[in-house]
C-alpha atoms as a PDB file:
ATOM      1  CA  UNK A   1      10.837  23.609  21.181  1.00  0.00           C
ATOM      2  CA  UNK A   2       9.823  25.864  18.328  1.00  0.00           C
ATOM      3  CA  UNK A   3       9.462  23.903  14.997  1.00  0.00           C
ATOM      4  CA  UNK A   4       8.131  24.564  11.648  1.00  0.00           C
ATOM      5  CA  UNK A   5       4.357  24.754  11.977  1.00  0.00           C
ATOM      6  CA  UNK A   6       4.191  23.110   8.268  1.00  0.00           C
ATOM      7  CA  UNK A   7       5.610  19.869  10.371  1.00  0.00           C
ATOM      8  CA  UNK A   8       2.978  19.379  12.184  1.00  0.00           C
ATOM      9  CA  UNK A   9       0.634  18.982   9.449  1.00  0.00           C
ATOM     10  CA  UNK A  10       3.393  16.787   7.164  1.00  0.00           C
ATOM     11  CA  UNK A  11       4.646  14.070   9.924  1.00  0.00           C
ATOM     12  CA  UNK A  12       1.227  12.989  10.639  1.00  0.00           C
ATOM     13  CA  UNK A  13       0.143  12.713   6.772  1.00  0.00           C
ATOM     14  CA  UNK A  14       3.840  10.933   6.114  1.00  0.00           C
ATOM     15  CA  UNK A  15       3.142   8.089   9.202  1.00  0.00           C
ATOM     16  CA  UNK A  16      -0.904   7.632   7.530  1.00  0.00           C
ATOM     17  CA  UNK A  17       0.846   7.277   4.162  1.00  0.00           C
ATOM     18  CA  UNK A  18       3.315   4.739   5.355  1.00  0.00           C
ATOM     19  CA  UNK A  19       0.057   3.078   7.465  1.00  0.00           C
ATOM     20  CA  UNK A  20      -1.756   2.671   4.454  1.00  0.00           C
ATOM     21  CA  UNK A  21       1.047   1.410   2.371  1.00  0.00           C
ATOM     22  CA  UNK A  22       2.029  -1.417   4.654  1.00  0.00           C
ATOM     23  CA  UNK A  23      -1.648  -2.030   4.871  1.00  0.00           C
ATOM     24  CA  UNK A  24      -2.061  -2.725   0.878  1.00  0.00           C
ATOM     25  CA  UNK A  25       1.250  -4.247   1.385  1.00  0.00           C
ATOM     26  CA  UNK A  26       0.388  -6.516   3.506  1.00  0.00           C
ATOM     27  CA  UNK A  27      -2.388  -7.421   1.551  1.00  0.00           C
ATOM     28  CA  UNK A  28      -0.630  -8.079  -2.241  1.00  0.00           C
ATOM     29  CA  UNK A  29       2.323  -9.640  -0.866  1.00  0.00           C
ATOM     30  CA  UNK A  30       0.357 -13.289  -0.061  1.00  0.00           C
ATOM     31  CA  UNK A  31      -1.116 -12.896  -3.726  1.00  0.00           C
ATOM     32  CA  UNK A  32       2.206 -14.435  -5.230  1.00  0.00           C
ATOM     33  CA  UNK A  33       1.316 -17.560  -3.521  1.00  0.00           C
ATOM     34  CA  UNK A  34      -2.208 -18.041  -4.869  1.00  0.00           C
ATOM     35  CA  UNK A  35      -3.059 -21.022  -6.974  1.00  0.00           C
ATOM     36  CA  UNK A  36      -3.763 -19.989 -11.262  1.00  0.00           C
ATOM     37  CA  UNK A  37      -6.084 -20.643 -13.680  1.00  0.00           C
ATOM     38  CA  UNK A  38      -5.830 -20.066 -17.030  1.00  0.00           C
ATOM     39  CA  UNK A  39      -7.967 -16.825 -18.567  1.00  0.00           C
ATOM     40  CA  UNK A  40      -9.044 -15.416 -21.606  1.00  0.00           C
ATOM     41  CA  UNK A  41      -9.071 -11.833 -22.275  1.00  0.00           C
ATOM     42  CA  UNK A  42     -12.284 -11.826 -24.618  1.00  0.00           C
ATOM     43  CA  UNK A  43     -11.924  -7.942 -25.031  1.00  0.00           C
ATOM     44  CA  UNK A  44      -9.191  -5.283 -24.432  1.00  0.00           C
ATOM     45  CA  UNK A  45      -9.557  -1.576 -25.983  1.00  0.00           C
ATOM     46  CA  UNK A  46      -9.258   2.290 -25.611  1.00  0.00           C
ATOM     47  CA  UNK A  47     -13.149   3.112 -26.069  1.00  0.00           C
ATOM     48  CA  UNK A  48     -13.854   4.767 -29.275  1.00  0.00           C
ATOM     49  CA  UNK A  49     -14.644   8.561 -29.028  1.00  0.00           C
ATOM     50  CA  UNK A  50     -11.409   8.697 -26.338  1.00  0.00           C
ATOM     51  CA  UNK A  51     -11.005  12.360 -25.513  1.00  0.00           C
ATOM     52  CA  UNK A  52      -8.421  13.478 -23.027  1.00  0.00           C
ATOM     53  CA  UNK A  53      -9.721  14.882 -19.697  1.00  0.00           C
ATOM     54  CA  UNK A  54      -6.460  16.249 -18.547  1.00  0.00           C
ATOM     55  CA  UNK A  55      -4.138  13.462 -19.330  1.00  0.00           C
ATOM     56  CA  UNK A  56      -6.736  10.772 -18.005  1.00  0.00           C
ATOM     57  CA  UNK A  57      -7.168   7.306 -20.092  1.00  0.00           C
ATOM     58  CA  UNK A  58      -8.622   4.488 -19.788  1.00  0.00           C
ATOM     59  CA  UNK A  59      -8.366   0.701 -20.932  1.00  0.00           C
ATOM     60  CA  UNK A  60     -11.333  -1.610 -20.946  1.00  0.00           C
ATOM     61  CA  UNK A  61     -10.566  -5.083 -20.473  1.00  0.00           C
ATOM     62  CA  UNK A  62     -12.730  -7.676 -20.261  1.00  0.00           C
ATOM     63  CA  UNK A  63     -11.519 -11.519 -19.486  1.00  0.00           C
ATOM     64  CA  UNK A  64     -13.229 -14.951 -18.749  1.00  0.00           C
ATOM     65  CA  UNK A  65     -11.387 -17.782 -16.531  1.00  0.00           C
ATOM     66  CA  UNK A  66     -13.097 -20.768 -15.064  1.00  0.00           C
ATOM     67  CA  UNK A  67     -12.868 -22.479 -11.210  1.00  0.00           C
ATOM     68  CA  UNK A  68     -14.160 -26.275 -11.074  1.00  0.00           C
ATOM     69  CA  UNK A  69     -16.111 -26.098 -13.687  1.00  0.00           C
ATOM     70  CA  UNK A  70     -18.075 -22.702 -13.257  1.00  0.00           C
ATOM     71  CA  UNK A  71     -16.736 -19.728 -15.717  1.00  0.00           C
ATOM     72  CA  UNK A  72     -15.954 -16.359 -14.391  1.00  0.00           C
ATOM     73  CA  UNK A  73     -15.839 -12.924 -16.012  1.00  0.00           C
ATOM     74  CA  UNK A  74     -13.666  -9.537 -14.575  1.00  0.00           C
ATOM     75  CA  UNK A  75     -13.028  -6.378 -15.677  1.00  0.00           C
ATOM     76  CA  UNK A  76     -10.342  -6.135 -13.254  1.00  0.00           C
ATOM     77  CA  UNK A  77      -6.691  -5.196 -14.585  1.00  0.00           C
ATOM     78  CA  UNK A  78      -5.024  -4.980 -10.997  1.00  0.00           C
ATOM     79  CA  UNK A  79      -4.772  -5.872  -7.419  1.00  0.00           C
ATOM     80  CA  UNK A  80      -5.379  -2.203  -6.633  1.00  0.00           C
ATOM     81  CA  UNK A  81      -7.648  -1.635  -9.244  1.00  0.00           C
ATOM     82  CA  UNK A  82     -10.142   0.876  -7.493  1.00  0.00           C
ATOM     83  CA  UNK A  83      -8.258   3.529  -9.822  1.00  0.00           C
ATOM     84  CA  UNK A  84      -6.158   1.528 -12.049  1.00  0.00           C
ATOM     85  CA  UNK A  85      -7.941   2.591 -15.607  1.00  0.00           C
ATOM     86  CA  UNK A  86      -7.153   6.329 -14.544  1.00  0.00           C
ATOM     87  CA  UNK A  87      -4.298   7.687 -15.579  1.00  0.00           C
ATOM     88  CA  UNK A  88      -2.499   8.772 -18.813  1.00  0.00           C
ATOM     89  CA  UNK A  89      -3.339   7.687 -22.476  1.00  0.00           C
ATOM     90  CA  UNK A  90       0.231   6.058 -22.453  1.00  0.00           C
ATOM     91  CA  UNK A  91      -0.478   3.706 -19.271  1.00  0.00           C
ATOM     92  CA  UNK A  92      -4.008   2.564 -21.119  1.00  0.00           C
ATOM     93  CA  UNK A  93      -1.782   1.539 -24.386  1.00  0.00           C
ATOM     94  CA  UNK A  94       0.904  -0.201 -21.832  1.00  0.00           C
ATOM     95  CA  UNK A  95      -2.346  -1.929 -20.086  1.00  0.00           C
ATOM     96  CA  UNK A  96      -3.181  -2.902 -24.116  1.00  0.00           C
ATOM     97  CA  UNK A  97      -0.632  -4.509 -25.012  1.00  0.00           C
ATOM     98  CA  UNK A  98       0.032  -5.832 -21.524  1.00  0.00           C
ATOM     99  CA  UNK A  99      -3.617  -7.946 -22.319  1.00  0.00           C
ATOM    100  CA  UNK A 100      -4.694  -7.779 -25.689  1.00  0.00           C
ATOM    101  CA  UNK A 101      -7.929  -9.607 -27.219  1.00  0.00           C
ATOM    102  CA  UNK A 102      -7.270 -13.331 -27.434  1.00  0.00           C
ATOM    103  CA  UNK A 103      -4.331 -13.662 -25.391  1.00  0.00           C
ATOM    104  CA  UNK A 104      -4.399 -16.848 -23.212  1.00  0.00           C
ATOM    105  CA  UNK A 105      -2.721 -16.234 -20.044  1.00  0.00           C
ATOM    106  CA  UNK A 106      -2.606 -16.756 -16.069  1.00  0.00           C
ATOM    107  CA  UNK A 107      -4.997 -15.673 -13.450  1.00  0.00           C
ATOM    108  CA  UNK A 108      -4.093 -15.699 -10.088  1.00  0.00           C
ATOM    109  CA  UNK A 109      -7.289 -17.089  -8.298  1.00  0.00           C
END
């Protein structure tokens, strides 16, 4: 069987895109479950000096939430937030006003 030699590089990145997407899948989907707290977000900003590299942005958000007692602080915006402060100038205003300073509001835990 002759095929398109460009297949046999695609098929096998498709099935290790769909592997890794069930994987993080898999992993987010039992979040919705997770008991709350309530947080804080003590800061939320576009630093100053902001120059586009490309199109890339970035928010800064800082929040505080507490467990039994003990407070906690996180920079953390999302579940899958190894990248999620990349990306255009538009997505860190969205993230803004998604969280901004002083706003009281649900953490999963």
């Amino acid at each position: 069987m002759t095929g398109n030699p460009m297949s046999l590089f695609f098929i096998p990145v498709g099935i290790l895109v769909l592997i890794v997407g069930v994987y993080w899948l898999r992993r987010a989907i039992p979040s919705k479950n997770w008991p709350t707290t309530e947080e804080k977000v003590l800061s939320s900003e576009i630093p100053r000096g902001w120059r586009p590299i490309g199109e890339v942005g970035m928010a800064k958000v800082v929040y505080e939430y507490s467990v039994y007692g003990k407070v906690y602080s996180s920079k953390r915006v999302c579940f899958l937030d190894y990248n999620a402060n990349l990306g255009e100038r538009s997505r860190a205003e969205r993230i803004l006003r998604w969280v901004p300073q002083g706003k009281d509001c649900d953490c999963p835990l």
